[in-house]
N, C-alpha and C. Protein backbone atom coordinates (compact mmCIF):
# COMPACT_ATOMS: atom_id res chain seq x y z
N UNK A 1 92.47 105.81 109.92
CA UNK A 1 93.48 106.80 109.64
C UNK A 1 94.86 106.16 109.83
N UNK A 2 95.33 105.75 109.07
CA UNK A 2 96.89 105.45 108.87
C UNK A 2 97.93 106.57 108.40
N UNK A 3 98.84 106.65 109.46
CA UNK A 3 99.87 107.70 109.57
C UNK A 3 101.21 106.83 109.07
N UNK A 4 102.10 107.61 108.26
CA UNK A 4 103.51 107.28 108.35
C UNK A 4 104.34 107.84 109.29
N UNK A 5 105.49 107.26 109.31
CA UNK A 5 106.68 107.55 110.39
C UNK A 5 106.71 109.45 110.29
N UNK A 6 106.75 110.13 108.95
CA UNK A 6 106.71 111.30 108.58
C UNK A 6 105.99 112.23 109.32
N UNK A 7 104.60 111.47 108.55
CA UNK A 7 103.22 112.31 109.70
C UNK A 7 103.59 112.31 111.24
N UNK A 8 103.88 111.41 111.81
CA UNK A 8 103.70 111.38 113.23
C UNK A 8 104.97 112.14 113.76
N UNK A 9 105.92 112.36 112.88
CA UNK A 9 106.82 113.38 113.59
C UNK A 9 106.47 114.68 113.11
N UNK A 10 106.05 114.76 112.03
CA UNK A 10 105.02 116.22 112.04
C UNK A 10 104.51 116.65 112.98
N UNK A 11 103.50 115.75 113.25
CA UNK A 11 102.66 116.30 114.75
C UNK A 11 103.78 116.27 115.59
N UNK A 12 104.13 115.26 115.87
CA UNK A 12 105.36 115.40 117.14
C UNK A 12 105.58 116.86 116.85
N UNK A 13 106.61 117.65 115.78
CA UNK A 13 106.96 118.69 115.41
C UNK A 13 106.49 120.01 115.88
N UNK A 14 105.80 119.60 115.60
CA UNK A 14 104.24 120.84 116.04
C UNK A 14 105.09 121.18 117.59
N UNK A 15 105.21 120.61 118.47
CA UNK A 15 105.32 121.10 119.85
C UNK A 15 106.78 120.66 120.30
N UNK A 16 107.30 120.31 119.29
CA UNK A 16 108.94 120.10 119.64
C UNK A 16 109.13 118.84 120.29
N UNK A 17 107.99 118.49 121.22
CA UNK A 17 108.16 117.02 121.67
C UNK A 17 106.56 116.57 122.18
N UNK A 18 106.18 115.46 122.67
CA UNK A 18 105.20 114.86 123.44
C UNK A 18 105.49 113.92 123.64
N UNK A 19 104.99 113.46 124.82
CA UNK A 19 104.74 112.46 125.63
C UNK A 19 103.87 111.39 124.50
N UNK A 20 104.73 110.22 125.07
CA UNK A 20 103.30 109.17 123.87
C UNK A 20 102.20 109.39 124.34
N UNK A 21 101.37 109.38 125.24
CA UNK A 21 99.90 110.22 126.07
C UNK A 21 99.14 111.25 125.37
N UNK A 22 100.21 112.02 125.06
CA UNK A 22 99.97 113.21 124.44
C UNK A 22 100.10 112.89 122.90
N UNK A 23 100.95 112.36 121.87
CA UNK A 23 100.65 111.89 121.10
C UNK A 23 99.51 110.94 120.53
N UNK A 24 99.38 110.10 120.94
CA UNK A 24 98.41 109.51 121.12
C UNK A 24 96.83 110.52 121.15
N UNK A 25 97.06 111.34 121.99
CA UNK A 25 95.56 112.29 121.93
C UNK A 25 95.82 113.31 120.95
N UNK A 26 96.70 113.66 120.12
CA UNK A 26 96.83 114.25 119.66
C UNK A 26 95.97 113.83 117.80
N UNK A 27 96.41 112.25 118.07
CA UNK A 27 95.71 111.56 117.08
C UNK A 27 94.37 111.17 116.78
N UNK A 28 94.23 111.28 118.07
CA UNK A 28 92.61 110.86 118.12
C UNK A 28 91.62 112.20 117.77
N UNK A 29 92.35 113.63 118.17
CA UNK A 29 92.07 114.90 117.82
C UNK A 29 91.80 114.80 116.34
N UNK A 30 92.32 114.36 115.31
CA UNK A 30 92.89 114.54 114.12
C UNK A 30 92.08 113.51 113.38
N UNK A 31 91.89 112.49 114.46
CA UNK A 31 90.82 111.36 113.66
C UNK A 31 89.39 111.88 113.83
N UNK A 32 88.99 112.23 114.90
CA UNK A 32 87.60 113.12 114.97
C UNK A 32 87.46 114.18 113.54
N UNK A 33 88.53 114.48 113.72
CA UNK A 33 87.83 115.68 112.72
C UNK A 33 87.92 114.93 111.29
N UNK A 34 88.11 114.20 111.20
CA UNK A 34 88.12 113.60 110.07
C UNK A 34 86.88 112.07 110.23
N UNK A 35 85.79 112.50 110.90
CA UNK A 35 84.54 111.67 110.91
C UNK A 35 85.13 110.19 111.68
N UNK A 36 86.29 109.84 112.29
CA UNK A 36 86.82 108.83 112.80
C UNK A 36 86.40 108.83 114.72
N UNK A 37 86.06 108.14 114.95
CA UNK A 37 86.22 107.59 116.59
C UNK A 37 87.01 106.60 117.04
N UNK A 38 87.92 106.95 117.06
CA UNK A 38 89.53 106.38 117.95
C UNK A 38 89.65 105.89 119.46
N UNK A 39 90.51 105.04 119.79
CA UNK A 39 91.27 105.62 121.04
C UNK A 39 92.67 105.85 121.13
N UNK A 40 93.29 106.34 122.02
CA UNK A 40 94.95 106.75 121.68
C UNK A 40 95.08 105.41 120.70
N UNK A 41 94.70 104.22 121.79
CA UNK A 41 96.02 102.54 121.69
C UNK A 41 95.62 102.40 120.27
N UNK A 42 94.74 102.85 119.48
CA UNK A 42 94.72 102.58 118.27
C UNK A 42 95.73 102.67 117.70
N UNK A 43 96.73 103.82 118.26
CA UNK A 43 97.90 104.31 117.12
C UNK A 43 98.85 103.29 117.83
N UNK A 44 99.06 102.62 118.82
CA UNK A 44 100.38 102.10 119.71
C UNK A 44 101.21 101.51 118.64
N UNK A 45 100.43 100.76 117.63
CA UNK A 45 101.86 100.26 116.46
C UNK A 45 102.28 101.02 115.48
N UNK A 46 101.45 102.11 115.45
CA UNK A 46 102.05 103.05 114.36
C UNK A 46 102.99 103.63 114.96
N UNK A 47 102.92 104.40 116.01
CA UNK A 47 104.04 104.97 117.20
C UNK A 47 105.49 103.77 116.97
N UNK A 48 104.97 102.46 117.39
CA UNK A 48 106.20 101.72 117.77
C UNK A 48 106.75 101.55 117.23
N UNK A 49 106.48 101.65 115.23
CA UNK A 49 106.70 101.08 113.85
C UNK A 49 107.82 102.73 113.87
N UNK A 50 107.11 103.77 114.38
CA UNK A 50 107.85 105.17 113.91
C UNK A 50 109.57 105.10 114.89
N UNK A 51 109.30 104.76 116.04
CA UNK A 51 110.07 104.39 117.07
C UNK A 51 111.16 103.69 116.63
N UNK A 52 110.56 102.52 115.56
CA UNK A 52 112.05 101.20 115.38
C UNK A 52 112.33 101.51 114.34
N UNK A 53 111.95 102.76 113.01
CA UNK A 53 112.49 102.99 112.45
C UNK A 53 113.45 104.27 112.27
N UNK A 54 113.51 104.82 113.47
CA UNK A 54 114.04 106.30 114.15
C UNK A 54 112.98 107.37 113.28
N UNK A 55 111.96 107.52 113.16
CA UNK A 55 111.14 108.59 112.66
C UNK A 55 111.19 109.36 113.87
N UNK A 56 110.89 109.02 115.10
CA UNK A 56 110.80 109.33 116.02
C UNK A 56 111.93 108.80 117.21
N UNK A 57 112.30 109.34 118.32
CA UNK A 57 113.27 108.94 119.41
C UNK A 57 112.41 109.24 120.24
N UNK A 58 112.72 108.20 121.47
CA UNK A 58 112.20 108.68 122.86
C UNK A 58 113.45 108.98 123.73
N UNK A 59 113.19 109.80 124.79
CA UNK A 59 114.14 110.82 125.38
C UNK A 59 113.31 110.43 126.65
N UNK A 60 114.56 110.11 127.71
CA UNK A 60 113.78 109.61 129.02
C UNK A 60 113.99 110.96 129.84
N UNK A 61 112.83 111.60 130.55
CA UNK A 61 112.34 112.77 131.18
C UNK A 61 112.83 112.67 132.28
N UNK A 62 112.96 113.80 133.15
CA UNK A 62 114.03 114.08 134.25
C UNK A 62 113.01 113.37 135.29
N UNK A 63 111.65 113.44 135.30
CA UNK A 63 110.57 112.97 136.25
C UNK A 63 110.26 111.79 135.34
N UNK A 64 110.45 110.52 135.77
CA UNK A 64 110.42 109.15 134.87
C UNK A 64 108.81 108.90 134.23
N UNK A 65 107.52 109.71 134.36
CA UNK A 65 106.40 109.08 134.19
C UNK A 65 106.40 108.65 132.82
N UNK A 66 106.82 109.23 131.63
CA UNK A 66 106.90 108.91 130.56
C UNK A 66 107.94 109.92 129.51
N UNK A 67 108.39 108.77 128.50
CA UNK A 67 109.32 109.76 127.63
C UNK A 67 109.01 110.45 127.15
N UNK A 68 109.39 111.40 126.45
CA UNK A 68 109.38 112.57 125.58
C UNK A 68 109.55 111.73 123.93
N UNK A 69 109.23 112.06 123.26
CA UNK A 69 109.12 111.48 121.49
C UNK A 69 109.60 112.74 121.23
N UNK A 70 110.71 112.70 120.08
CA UNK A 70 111.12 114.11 119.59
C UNK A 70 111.22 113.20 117.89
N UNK A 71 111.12 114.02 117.36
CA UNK A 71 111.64 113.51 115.72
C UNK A 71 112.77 113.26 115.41
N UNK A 72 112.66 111.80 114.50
CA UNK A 72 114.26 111.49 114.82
C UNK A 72 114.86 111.36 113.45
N UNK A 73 116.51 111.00 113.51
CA UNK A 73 117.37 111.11 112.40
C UNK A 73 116.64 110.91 110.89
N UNK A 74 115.89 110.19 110.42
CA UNK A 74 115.25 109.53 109.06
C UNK A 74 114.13 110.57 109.22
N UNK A 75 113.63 111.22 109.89
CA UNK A 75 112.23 111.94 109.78
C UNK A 75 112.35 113.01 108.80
N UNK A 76 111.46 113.10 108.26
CA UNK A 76 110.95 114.47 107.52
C UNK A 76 109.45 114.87 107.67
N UNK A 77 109.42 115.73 108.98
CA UNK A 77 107.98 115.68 109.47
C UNK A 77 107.29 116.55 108.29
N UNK A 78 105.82 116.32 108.37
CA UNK A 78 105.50 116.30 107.22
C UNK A 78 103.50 116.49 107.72
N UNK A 79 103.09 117.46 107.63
CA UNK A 79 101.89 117.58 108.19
C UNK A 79 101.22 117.54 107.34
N UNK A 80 99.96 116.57 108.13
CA UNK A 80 98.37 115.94 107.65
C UNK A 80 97.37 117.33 107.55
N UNK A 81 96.55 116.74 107.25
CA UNK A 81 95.54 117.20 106.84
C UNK A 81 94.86 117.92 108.34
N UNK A 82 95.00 119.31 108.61
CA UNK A 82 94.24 119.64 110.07
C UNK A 82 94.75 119.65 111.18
N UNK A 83 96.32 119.20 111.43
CA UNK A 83 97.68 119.27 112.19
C UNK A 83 97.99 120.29 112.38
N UNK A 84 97.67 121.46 112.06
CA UNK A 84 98.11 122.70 112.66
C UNK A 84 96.91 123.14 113.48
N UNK A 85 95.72 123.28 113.15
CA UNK A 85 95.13 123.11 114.91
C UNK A 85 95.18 122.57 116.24
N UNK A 86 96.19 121.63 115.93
CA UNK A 86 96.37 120.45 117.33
C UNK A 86 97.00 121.67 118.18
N UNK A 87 97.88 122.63 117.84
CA UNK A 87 98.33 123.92 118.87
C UNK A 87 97.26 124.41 119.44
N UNK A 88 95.97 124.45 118.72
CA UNK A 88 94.91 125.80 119.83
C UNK A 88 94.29 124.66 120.10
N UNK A 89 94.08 122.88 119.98
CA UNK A 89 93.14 122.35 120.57
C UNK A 89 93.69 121.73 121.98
N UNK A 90 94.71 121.43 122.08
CA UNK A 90 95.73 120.77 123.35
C UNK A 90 96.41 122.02 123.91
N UNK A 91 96.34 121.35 125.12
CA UNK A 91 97.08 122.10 126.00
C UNK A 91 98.55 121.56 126.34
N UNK A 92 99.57 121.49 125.16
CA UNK A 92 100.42 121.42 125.48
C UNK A 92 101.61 122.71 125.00
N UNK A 93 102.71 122.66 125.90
CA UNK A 93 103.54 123.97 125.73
C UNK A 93 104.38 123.43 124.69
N UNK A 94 105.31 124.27 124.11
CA UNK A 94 105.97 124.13 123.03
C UNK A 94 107.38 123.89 123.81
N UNK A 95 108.18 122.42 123.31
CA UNK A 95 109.46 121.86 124.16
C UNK A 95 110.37 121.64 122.71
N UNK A 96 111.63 121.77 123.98
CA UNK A 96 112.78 121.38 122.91
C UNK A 96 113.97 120.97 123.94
N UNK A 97 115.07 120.50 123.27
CA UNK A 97 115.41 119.53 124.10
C UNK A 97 117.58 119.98 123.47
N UNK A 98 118.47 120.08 124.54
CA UNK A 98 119.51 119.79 123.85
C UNK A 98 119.51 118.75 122.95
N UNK A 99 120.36 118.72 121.76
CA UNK A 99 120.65 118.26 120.88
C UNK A 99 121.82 117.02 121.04
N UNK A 100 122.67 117.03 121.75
CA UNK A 100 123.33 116.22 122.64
C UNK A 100 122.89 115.37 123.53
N UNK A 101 122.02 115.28 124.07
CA UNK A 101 121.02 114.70 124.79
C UNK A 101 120.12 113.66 124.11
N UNK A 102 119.46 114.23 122.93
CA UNK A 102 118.56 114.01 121.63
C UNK A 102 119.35 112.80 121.50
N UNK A 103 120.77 113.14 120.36
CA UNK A 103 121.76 112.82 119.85
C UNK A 103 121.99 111.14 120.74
N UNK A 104 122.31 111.06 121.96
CA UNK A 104 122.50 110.56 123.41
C UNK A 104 121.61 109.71 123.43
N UNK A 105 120.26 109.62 123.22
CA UNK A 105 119.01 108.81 123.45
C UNK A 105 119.23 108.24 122.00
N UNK A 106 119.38 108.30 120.86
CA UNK A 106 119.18 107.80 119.92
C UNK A 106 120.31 106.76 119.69
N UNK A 107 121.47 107.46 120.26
CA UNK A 107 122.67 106.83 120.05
C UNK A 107 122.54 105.59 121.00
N UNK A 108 122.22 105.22 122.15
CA UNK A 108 121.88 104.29 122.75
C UNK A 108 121.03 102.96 122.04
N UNK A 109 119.45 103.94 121.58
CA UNK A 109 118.74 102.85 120.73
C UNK A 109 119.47 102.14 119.64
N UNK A 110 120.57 103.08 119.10
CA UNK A 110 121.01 102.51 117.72
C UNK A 110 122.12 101.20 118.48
N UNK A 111 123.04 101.50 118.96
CA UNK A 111 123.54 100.42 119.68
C UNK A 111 122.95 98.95 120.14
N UNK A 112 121.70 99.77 121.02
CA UNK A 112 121.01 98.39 121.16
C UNK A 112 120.22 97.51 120.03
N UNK A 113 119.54 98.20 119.31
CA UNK A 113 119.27 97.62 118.25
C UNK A 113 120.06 96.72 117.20
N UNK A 114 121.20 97.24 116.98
CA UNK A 114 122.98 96.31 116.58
C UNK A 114 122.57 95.93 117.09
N UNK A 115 122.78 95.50 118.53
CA UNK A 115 123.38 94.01 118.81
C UNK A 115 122.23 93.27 118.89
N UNK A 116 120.93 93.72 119.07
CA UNK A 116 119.52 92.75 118.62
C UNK A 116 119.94 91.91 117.20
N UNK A 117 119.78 93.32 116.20
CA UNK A 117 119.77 92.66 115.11
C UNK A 117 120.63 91.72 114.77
N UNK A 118 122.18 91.99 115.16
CA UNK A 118 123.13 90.91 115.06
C UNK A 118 123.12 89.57 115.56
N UNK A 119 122.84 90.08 116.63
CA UNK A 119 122.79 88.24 117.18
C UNK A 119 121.32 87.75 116.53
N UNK A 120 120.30 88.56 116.23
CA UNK A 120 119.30 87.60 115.19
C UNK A 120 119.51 87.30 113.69
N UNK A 121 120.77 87.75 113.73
CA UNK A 121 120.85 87.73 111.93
C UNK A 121 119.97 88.30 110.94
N UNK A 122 119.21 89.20 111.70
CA UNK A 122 117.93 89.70 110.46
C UNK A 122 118.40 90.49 109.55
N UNK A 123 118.66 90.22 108.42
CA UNK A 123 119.53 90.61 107.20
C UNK A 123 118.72 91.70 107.04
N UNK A 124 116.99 92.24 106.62
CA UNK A 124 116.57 93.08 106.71
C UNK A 124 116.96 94.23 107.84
N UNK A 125 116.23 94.08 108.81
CA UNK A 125 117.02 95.03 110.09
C UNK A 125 118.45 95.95 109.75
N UNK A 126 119.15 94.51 109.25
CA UNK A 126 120.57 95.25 109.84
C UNK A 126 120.95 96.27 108.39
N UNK A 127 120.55 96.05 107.31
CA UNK A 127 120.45 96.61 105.79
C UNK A 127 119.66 98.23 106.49
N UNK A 128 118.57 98.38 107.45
CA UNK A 128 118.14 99.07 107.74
C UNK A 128 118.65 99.98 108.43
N UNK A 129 119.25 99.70 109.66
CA UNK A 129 120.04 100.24 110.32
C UNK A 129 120.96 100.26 109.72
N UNK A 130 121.98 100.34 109.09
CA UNK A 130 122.72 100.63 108.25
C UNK A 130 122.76 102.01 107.68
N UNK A 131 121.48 101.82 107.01
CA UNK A 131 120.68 103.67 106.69
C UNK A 131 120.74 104.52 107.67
N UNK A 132 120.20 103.99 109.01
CA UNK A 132 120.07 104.79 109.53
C UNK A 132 121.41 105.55 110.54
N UNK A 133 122.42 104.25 110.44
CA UNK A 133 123.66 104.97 110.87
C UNK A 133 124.48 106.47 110.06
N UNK A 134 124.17 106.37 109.12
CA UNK A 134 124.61 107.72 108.33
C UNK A 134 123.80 108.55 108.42
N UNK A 135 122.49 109.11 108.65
CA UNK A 135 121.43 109.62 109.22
C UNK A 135 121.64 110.11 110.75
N UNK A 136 121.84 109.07 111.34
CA UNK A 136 122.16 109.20 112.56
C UNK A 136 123.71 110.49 113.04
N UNK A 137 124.40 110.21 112.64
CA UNK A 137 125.59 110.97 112.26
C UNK A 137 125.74 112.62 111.86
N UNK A 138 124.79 112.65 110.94
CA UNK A 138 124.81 113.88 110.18
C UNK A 138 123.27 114.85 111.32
N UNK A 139 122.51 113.86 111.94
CA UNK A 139 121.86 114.68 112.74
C UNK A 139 121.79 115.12 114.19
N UNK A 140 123.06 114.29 114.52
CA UNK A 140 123.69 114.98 115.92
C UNK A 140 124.67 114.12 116.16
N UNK A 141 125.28 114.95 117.37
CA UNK A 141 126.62 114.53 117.55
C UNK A 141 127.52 113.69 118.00
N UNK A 142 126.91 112.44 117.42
CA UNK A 142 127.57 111.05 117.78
C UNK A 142 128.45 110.50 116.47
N UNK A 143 128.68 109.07 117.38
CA UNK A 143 129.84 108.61 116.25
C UNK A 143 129.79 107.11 116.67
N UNK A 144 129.00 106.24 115.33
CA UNK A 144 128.66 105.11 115.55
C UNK A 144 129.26 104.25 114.64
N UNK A 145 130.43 104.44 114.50
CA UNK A 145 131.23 103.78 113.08
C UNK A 145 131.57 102.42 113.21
N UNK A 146 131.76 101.98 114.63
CA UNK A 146 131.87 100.97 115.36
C UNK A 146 130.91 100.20 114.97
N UNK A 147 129.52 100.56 115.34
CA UNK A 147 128.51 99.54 114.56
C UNK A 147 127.75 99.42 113.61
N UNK A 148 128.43 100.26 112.77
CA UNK A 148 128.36 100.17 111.40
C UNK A 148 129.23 99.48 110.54
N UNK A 149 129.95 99.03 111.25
CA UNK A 149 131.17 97.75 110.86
C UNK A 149 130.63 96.62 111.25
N UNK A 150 130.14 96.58 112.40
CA UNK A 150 129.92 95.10 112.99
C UNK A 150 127.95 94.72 112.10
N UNK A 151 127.52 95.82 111.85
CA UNK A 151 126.40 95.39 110.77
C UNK A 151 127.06 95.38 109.32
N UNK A 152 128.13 95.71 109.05
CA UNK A 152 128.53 95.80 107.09
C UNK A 152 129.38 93.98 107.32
N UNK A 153 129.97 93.78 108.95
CA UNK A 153 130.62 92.53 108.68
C UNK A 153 129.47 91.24 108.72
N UNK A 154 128.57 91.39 109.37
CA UNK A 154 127.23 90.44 109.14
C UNK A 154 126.96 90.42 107.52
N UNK A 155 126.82 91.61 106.91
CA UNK A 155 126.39 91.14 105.69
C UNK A 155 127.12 90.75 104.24
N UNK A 156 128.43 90.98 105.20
CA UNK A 156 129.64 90.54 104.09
C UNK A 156 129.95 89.23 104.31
């Protein structure tokens, strides 16, 4: 079962947020019923792939055990096949999160990621992030214009 960045904020969607733990079982829910035997770590690069392309954000939780995944700027969650049962099969409550906060966690990753990508020169990456700085912008309330210059002057 191969998920896109889309799908997995779908499900994310479903409950406003989860824990990768909870994501993760949420998938393996979804692969059963679809004749599959999983374990979470099966999905760990699809998660990480959704993660570095902002499909998804992680949001660090007031009790540190693990972040929260909320759907992020580029997402258009987008539900699979049997994703709306994951509500009556898990026991998780339905979360949501200020938007400023959201906004706050993403705005961090995007920063750090600049200056990854910059000092590696990865012409892909930074073409990427690029996208996602105008994305970023229009879906909460930051303002990253700063490194959206210092990725347009790498590729100029």
């Amino acid at each position: 079962m191969d998920l896109t960045g889309d799908e997995l904020a779908g499900v994310v969607d479903l409950f406003g947020a989860l824990s990768r733990e909870e994501l993760g079982q949420a998938l393996v829910e979804l692969a059963f019923k679809r004749g599959e035997d999983r374990e979470p770590s099966a999905f760990d690069a699809e998660i990480d792939d959704a993660l570095d392309t902002y499909h998804l954000v992680a949001v660090e939780r007031t009790d540190p055990d693990e972040d929260w995944l909320f759907p992020g700027p580029v997402a258009f969650p987008e539900l699979v096949e049997d994703a709306t049962d994951l509500p009556h099969i898990m026991d998780v409550e339905q979360r949501s999160i200020d938007r400023e906060r959201l906004g706050e966690a993403a705005e961090v990753q995007f920063r750090r990621d600049t200056t990854e990508a910059v000092e590696a020169g990865d012409a892909d990456r930074i073409e990427q992030l690029l996208d996602v700085s105008y994305e970023l912008e229009v879906w909460a309330p930051v303002e990253v214009a700063e490194e959206r210059d210092r990725l347009d002057n790498v590729l100029s």
